[in-house]
C-alpha atoms as a PDB file:
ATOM      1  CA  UNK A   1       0.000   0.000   0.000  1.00  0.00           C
ATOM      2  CA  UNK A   2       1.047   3.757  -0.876  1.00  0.00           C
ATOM      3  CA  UNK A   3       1.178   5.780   1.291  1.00  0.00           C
ATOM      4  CA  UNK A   4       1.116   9.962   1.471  1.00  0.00           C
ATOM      5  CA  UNK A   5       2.461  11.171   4.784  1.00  0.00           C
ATOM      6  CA  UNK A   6       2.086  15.226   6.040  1.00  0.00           C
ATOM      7  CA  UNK A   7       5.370  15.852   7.626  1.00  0.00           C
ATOM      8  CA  UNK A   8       6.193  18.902   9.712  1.00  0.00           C
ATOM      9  CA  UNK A   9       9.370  19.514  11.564  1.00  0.00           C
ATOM     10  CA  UNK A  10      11.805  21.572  13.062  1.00  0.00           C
ATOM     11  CA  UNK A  11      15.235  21.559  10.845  1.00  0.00           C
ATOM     12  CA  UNK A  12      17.065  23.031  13.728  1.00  0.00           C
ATOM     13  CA  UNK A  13      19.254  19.600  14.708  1.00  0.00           C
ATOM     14  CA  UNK A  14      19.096  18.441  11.196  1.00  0.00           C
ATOM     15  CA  UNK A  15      21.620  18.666   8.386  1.00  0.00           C
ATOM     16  CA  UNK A  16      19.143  18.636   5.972  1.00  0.00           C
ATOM     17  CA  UNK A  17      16.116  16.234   4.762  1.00  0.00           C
ATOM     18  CA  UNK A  18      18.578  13.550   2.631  1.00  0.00           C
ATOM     19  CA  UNK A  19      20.008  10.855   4.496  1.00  0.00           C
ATOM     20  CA  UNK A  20      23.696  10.869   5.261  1.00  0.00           C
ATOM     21  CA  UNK A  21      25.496   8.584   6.887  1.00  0.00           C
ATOM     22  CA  UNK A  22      25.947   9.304  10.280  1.00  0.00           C
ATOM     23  CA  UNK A  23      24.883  12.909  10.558  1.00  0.00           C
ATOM     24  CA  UNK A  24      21.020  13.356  11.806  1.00  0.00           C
ATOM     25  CA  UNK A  25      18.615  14.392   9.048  1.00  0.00           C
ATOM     26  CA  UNK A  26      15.236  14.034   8.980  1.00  0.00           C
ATOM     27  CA  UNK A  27      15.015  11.408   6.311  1.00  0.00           C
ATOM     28  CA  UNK A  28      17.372   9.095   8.263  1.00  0.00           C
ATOM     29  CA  UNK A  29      14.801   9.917  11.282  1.00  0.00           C
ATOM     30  CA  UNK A  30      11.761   8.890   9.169  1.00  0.00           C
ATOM     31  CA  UNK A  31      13.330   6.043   8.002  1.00  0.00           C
ATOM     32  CA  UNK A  32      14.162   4.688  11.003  1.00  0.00           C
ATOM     33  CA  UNK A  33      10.563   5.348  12.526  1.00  0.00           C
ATOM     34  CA  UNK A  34       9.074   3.154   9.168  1.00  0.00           C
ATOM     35  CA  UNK A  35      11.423   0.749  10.220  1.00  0.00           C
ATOM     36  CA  UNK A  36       9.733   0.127  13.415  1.00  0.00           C
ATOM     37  CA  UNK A  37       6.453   0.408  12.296  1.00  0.00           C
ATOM     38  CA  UNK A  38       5.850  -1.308   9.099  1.00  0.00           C
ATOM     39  CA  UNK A  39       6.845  -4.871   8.292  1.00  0.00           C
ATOM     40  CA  UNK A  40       8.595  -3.160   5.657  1.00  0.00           C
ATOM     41  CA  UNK A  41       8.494  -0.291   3.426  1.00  0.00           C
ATOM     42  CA  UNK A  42      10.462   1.035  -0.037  1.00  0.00           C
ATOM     43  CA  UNK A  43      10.579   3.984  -2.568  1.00  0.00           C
ATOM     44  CA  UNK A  44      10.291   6.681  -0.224  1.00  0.00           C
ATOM     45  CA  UNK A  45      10.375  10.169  -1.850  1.00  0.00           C
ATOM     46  CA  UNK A  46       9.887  13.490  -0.896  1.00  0.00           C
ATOM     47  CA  UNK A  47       8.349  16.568  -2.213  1.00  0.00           C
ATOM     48  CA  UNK A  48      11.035  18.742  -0.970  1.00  0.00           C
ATOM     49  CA  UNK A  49      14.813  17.681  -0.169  1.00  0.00           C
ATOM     50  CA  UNK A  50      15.200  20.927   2.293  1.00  0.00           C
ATOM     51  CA  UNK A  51      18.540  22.093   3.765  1.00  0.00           C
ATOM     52  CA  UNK A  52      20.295  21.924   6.519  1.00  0.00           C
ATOM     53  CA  UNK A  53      18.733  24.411   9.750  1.00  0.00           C
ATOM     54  CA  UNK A  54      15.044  24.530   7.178  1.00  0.00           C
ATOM     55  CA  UNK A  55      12.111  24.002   8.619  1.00  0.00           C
ATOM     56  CA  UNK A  56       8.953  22.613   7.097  1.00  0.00           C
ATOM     57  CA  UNK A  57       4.984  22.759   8.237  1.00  0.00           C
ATOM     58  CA  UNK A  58       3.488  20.212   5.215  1.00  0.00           C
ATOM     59  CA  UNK A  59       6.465  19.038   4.127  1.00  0.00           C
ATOM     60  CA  UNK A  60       4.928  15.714   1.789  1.00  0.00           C
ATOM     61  CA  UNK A  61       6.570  11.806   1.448  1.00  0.00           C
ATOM     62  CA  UNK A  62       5.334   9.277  -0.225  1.00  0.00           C
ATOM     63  CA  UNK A  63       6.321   5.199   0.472  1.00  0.00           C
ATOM     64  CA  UNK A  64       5.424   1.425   0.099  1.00  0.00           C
ATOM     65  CA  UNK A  65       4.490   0.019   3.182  1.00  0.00           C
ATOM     66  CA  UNK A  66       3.311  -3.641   4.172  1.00  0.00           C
ATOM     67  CA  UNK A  67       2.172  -4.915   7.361  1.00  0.00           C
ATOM     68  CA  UNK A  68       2.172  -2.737  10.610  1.00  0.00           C
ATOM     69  CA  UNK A  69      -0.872  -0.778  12.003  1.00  0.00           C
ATOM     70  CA  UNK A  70      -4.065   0.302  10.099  1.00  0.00           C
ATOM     71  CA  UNK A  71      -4.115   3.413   7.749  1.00  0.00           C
ATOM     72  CA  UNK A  72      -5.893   5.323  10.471  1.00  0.00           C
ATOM     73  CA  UNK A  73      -3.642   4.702  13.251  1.00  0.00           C
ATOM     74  CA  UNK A  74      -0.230   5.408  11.266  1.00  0.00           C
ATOM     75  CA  UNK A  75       0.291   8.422  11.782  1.00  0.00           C
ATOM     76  CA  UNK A  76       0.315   8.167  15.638  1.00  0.00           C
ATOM     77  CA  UNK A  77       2.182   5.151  15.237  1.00  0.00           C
ATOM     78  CA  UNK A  78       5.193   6.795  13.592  1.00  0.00           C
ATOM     79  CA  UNK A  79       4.876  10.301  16.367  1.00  0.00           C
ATOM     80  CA  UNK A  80       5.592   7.392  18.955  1.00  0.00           C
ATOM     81  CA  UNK A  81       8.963   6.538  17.139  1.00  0.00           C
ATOM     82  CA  UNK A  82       9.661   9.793  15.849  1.00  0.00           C
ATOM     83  CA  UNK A  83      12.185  12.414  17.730  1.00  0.00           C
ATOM     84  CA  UNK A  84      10.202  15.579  19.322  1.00  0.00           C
ATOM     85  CA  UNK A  85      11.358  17.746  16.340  1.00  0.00           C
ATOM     86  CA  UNK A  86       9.268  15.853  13.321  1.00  0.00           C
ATOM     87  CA  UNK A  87       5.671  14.923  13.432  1.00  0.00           C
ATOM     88  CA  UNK A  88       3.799  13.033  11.003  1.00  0.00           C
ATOM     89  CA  UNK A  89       0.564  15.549  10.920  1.00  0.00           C
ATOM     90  CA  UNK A  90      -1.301  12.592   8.336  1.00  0.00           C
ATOM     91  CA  UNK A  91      -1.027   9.321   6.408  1.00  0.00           C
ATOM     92  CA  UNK A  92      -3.120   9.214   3.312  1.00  0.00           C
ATOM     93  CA  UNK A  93      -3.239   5.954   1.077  1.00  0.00           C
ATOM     94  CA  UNK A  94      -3.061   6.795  -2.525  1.00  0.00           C
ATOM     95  CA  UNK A  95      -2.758   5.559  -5.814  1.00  0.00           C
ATOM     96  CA  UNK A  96       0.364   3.292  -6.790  1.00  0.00           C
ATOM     97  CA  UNK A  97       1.072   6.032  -9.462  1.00  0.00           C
ATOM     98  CA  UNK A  98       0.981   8.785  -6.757  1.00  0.00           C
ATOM     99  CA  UNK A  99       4.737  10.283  -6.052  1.00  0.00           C
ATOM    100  CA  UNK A 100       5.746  12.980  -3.545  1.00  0.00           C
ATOM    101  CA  UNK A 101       7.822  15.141  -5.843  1.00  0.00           C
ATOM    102  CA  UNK A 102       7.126  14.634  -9.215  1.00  0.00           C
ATOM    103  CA  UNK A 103       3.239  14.584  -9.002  1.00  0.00           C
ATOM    104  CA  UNK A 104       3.409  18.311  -6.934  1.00  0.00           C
ATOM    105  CA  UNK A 105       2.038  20.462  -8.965  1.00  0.00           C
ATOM    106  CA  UNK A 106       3.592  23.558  -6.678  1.00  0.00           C
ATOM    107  CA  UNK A 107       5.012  23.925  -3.797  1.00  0.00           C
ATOM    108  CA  UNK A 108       4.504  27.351  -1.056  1.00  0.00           C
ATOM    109  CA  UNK A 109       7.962  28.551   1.089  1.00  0.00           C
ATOM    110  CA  UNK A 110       7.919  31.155   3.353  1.00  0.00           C
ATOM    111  CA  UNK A 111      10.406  33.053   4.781  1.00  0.00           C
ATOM    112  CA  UNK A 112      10.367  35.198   8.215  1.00  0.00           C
ATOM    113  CA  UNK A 113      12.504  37.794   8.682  1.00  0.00           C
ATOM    114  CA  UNK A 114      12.196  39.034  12.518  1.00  0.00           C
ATOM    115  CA  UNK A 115      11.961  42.981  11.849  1.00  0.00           C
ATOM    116  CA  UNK A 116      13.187  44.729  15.679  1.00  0.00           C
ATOM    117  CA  UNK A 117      16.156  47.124  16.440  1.00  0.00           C
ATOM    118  CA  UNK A 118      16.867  43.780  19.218  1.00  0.00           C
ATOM    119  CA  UNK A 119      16.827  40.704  18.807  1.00  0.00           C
ATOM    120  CA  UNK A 120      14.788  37.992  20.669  1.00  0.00           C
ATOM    121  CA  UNK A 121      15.838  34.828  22.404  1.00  0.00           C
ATOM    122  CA  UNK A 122      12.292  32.991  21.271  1.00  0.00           C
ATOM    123  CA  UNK A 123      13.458  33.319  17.337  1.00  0.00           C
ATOM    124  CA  UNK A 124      16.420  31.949  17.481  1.00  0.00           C
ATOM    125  CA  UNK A 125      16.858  29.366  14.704  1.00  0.00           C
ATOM    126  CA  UNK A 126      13.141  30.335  13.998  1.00  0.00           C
ATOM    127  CA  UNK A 127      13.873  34.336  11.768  1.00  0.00           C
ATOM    128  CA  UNK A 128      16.637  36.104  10.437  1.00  0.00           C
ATOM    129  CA  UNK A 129      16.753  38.939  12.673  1.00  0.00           C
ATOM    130  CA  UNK A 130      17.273  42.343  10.804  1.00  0.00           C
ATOM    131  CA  UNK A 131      17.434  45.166  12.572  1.00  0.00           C
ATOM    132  CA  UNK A 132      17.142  48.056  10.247  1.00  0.00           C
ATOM    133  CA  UNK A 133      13.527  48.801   9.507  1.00  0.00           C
ATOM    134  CA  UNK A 134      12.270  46.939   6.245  1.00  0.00           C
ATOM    135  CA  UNK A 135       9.625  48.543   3.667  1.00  0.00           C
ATOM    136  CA  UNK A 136       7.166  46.121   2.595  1.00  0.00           C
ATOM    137  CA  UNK A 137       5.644  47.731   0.180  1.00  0.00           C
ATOM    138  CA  UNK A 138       9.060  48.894  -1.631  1.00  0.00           C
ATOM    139  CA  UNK A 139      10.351  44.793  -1.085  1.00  0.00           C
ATOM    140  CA  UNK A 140       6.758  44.195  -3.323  1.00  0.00           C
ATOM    141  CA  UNK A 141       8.762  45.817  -6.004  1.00  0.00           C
ATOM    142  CA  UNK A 142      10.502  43.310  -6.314  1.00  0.00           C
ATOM    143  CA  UNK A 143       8.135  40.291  -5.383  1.00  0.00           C
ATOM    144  CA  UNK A 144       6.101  41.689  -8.775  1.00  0.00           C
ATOM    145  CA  UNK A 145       8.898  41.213 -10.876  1.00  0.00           C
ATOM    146  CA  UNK A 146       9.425  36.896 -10.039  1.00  0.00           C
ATOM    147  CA  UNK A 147       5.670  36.626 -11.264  1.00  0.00           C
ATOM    148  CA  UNK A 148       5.929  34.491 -14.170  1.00  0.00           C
ATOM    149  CA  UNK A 149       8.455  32.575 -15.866  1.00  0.00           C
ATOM    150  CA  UNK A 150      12.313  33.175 -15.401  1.00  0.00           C
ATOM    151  CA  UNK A 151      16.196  32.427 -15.729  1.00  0.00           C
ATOM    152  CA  UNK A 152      16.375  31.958 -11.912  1.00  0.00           C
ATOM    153  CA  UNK A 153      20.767  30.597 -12.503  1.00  0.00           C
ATOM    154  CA  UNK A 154      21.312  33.557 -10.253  1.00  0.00           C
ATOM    155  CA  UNK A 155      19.970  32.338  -7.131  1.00  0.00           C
ATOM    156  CA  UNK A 156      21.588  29.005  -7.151  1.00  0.00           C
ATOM    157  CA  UNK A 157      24.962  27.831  -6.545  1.00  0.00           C
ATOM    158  CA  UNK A 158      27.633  27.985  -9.275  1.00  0.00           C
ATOM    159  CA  UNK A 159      28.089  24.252  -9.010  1.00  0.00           C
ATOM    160  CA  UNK A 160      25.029  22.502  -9.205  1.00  0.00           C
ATOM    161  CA  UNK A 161      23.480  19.417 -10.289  1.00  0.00           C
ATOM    162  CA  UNK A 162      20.770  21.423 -11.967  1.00  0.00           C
ATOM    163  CA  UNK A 163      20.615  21.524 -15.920  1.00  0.00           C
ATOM    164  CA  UNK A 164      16.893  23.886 -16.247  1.00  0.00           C
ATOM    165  CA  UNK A 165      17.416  27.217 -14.158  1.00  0.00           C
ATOM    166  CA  UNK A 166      13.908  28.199 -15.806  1.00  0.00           C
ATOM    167  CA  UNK A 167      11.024  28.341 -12.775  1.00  0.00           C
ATOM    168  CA  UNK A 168       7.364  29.417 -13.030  1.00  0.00           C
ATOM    169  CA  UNK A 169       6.300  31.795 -10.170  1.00  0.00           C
ATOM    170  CA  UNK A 170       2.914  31.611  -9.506  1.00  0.00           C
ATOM    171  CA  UNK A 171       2.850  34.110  -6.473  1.00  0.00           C
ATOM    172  CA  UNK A 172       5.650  36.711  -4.578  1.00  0.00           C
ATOM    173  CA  UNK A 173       4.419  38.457  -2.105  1.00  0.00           C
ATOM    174  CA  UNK A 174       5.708  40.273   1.248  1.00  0.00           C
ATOM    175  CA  UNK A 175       3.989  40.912   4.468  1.00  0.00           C
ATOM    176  CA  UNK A 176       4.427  42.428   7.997  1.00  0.00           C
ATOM    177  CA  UNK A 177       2.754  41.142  10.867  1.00  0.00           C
ATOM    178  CA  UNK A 178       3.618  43.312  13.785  1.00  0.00           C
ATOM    179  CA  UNK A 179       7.698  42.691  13.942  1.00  0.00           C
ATOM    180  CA  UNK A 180       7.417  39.567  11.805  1.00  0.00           C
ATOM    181  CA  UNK A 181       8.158  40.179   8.390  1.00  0.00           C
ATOM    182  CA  UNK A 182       7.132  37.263   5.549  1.00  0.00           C
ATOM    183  CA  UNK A 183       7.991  36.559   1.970  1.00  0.00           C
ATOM    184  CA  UNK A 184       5.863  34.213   0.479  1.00  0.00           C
ATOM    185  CA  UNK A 185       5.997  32.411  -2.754  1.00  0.00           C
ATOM    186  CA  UNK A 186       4.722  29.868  -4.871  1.00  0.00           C
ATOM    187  CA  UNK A 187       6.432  28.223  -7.852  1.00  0.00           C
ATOM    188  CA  UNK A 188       6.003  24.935  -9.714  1.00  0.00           C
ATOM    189  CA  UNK A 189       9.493  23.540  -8.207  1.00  0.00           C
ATOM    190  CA  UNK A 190      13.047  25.628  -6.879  1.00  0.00           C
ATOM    191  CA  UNK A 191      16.259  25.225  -7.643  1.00  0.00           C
ATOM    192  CA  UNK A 192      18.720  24.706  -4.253  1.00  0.00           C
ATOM    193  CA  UNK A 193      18.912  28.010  -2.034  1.00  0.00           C
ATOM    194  CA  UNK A 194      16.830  30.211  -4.602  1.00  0.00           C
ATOM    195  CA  UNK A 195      14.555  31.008  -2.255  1.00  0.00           C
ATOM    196  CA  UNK A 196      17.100  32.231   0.268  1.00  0.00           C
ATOM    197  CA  UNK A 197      19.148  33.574  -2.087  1.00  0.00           C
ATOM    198  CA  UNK A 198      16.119  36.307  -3.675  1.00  0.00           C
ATOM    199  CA  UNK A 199      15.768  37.569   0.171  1.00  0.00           C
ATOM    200  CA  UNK A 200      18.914  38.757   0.188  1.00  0.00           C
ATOM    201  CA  UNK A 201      19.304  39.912  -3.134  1.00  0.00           C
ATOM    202  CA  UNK A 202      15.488  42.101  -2.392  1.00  0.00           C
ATOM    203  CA  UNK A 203      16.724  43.291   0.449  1.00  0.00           C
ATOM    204  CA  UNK A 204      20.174  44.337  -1.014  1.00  0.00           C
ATOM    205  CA  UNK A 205      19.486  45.564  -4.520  1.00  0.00           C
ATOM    206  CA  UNK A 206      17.340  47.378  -6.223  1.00  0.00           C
ATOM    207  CA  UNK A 207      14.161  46.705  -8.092  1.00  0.00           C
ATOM    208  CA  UNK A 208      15.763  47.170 -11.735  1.00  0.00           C
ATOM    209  CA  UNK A 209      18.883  44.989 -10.740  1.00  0.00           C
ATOM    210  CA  UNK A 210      16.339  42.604  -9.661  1.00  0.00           C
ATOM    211  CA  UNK A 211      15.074  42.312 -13.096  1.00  0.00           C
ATOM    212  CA  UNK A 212      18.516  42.112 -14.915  1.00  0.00           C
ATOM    213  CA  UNK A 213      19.218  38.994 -12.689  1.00  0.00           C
ATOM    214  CA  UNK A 214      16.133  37.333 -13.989  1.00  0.00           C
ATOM    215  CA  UNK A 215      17.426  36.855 -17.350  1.00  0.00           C
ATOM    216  CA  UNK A 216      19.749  34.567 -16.303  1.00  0.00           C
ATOM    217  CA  UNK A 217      22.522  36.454 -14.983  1.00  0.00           C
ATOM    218  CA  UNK A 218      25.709  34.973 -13.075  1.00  0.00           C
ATOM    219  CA  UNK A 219      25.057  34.232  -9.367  1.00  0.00           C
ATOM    220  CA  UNK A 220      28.312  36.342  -8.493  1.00  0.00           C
ATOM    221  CA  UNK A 221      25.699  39.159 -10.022  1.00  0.00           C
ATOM    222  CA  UNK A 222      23.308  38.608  -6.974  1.00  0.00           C
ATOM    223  CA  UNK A 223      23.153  39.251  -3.267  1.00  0.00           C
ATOM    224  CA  UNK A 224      23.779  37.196  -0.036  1.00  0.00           C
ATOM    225  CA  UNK A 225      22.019  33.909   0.877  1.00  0.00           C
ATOM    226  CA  UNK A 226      19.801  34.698   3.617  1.00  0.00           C
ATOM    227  CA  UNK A 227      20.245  32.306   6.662  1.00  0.00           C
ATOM    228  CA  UNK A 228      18.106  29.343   6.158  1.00  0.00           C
ATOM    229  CA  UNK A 229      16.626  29.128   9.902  1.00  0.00           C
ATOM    230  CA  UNK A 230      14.293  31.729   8.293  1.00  0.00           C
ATOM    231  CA  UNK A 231      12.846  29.368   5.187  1.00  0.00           C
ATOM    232  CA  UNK A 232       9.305  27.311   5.945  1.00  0.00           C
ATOM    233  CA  UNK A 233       8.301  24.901   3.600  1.00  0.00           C
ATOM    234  CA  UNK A 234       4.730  25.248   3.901  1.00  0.00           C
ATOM    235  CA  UNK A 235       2.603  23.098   1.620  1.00  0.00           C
ATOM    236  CA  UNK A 236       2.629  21.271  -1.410  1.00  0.00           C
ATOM    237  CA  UNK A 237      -0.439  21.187  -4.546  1.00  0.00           C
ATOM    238  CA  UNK A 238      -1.170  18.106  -6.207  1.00  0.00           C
END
């Protein structure tokens, strides 16, 4: 039986979602917890192979499981076996054809910037703190731009495994919520630290650079990675 599983967790102890061996990541943590539970399990994927420090609040796996508890009872099944810092939120069964990354249709990130001249000890690993006051509605500039279809090769590192830099943004937008600053965005798939990397670059540049690097400029062209205990995977569309 297929299954689709709802993941959140916190990335904080993690170096990342992919299993590696012996460093802690949350894949290796999963695995580990199917191990337990099922009789056994294979082809386990993942909608989105986050970084090291990222955190994720519908992060979405799919696997092959036999034996072990019913449907309804496996998601508490795995939160028993699972470390504090992940939580299975659901497990779905679905059809044989159904697979966690390449049947998302898009996937939402969000990134919180925490927006105070001091910093606080409860967002720690949770926001970038930046002190200096941001403008939302001039960092909207730039969201506008990412609508569409671009060259995103700037926001990704020089040496990468990817061969298409060209991304489909379906929404870019920034909001404040009291001293809690968000960018939000929705694409059909992201290339490695894109996300991170356009928060620094809008927060560095301006507006017209912006649009330069969308053609497919060098990354050396763009600004800094932002820190990525500020990036939220936050749901994935099938």
């Amino acid at each position: 039986m297929r299954l689709k599983l709802t993941i959140e967790y916190d990335g904080t102890p993690f170096r990342g979602w992919a299993a590696q061996p012996g460093l802690p990541t949350v894949e290796g943590a999963l695995r580990g917890a199917l191990e337990q539970t099922f009789t056994a399990f294979e082809n386990l994927a993942v909608a989105g192979r986050t970084d090291t420090g990222v955190h994720a609040l519908a992060n979405v796996a799919s696997v092959d499981v036999s034996g072990g508890p019913a449907v309804e009872r496996a998601a508490q099944a795995l939160n028993t076996r699972l470390p504090d810092v992940v939580a299975v939120v659901s497990a779905q069964p679905v059809p044989d054809d159904f697979h966690a990354r390449f049947s998302a249709r898009s996937r939402h990130y969000r990134y919180r910037i925490f927006n105070r001249r001091t910093s606080s000890p409860f967002e720690t690993r949770r926001s970038w703190w930046v002190s200096r006051r941001l403008d939302v509605g001039a960092l909207n500039e730039h969201a506008a731009l990412l609508v569409g279809e671009h060259d995103f090769r700037a926001f990704t590192p020089t040496q990468t495994r990817h061969k298409v830099f060209h991304r489909t943004v379906e929404r870019a937008e920034w909001l404040r919520d009291g001293d809690t600053v968000y960018f939000e965005i929705t694409a059909d798939s992201f290339l490695r630290h894109m996300v991170r990397t356009l928060v620094g670059t809008m927060l560095e540049l301006e507006p017209a650079a912006l649009a330069q690097l969308l053609a497919g400029r060098a990354r050396r062209e763009a600004g800094t990675t932002a820190p990525p205990w500020g990036l939220y995977l936050i749901a994935v569309d099938y």
